[in-house]
N, C-alpha and C. Protein backbone atom coordinates (compact mmCIF):
# COMPACT_ATOMS: atom_id res chain seq x y z
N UNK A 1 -1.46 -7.97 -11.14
CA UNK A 1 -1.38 -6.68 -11.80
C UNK A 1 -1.35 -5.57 -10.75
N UNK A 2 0.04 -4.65 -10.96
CA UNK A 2 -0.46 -3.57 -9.73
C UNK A 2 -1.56 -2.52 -10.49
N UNK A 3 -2.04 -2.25 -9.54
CA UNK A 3 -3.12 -1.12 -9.69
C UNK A 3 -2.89 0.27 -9.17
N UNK A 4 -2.50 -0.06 -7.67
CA UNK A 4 -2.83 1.55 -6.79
C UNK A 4 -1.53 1.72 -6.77
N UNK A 5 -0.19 1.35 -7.18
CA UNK A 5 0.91 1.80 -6.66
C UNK A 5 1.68 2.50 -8.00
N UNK A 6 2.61 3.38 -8.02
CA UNK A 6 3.31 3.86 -9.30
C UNK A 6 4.83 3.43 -9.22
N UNK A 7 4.49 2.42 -9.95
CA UNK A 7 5.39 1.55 -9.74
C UNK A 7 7.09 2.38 -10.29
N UNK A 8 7.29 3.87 -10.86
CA UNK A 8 8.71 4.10 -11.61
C UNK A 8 9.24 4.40 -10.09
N UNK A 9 8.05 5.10 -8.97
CA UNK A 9 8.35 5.57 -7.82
C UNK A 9 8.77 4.53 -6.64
N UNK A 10 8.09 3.35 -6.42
CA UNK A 10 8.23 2.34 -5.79
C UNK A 10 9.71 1.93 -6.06
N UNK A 11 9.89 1.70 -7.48
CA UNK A 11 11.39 1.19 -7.65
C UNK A 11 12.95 2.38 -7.68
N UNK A 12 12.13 3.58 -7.66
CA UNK A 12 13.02 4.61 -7.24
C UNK A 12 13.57 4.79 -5.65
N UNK A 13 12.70 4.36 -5.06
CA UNK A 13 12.72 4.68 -3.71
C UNK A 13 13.47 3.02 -3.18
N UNK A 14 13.44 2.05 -3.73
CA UNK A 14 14.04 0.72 -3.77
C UNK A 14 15.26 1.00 -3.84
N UNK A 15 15.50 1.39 -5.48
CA UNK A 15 17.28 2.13 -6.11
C UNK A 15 17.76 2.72 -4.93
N UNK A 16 17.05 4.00 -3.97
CA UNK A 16 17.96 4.90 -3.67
C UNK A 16 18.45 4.36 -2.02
N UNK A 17 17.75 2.98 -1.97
CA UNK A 17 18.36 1.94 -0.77
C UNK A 17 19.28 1.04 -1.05
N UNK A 18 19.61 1.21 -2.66
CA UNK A 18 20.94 0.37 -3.07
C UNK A 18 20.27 -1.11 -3.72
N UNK A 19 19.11 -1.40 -3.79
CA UNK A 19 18.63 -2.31 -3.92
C UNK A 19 17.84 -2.51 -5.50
N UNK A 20 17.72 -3.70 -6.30
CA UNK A 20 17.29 -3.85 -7.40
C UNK A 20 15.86 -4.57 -6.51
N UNK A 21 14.90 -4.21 -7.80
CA UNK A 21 13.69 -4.23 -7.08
C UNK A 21 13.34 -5.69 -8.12
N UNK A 22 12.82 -6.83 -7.28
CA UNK A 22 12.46 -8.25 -8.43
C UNK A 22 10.96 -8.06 -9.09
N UNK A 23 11.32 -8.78 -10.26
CA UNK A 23 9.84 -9.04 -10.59
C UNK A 23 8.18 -9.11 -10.65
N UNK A 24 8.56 -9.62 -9.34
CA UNK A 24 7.08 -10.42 -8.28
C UNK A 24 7.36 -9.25 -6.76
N UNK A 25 8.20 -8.24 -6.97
CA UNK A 25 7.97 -7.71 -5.34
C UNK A 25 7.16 -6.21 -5.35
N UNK A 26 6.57 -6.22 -6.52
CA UNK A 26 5.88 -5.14 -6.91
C UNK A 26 4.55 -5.40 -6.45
N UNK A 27 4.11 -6.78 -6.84
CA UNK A 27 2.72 -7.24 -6.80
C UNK A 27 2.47 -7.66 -5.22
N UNK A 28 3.51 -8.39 -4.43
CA UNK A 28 3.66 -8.82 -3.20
C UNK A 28 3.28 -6.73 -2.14
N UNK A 29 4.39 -6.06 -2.09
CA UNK A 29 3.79 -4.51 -1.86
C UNK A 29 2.33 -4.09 -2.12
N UNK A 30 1.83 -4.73 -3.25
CA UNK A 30 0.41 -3.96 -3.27
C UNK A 30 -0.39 -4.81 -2.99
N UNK A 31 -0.03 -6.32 -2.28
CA UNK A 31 -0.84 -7.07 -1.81
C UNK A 31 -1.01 -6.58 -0.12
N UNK A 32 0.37 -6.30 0.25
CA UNK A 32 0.22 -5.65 1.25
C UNK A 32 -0.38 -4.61 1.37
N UNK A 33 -0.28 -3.25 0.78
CA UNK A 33 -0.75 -2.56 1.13
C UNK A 33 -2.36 -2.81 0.67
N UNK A 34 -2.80 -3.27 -0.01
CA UNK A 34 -4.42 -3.40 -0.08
C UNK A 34 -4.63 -3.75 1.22
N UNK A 35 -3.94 -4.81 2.03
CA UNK A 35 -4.45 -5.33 3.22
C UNK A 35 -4.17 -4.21 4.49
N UNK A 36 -3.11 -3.54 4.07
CA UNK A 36 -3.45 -2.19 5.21
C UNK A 36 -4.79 -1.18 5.38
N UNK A 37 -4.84 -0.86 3.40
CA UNK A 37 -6.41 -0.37 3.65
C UNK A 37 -7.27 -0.60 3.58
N UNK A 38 -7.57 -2.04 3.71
CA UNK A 38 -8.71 -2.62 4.20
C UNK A 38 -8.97 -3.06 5.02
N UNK A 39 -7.70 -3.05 6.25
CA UNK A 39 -8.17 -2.71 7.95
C UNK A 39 -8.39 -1.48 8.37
N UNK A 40 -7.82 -0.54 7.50
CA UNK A 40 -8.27 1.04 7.97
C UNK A 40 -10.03 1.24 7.60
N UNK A 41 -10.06 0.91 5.96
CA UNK A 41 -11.11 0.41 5.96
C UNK A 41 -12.58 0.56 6.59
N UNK A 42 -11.96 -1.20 7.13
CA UNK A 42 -13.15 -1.84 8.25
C UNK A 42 -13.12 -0.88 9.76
N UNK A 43 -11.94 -0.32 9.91
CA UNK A 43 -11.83 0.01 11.05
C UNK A 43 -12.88 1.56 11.09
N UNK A 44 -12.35 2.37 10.25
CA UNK A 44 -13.50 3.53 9.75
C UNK A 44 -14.68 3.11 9.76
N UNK A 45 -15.40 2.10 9.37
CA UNK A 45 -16.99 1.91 8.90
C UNK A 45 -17.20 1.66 10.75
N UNK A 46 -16.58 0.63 11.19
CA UNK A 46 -17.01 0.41 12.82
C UNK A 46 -16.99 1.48 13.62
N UNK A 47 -16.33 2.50 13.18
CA UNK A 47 -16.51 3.67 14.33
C UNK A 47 -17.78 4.72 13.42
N UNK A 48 -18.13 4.33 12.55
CA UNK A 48 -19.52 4.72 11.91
C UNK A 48 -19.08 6.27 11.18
N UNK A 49 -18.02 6.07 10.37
CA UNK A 49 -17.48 6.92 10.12
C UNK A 49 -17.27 7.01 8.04
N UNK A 50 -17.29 8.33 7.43
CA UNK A 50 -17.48 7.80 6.54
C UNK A 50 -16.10 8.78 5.76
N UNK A 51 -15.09 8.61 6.72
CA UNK A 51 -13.80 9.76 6.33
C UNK A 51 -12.84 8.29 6.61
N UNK A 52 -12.09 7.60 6.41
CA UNK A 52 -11.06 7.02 6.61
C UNK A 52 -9.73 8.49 7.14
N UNK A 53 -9.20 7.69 8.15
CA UNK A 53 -8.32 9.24 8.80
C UNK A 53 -6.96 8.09 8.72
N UNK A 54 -6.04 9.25 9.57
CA UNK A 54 -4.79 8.49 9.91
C UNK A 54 -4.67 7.34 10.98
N UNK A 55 -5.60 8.13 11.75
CA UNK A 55 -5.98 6.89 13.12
C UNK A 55 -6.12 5.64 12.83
N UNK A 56 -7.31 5.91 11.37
CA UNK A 56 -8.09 4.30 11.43
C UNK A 56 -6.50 3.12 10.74
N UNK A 57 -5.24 3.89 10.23
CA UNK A 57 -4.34 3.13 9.47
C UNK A 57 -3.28 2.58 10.78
């Protein structure tokens, strides 16, 4: 199930690369990106920080 992503925008921005967006590549994107911010994340808490910035991504 996606959650954090809006998905009419995700597949707009797909379209305007010429590309049909599949099924399953909606959920695969927000698997990724969960895993981006949850190294930014971890990376924020280790520098004892309680702002996630651009740095920590």
């Amino acid at each position: 199930m996606v959650e954090l992503l809006v998905q009419s925008k995700v597949r707009a921005y797909i379209k305007e690369a010429g590309l049909n967006t599949g099924g399953d590549s909606l959920e695969a994107i927000e698997k990724a990106l969960k895993g981006v911010l949850d190294n930014a994340i971890r990376r924020a808490k280790a520098n004892d920080r309680k702002t996630l910035m651009a740095k920590d991504v």
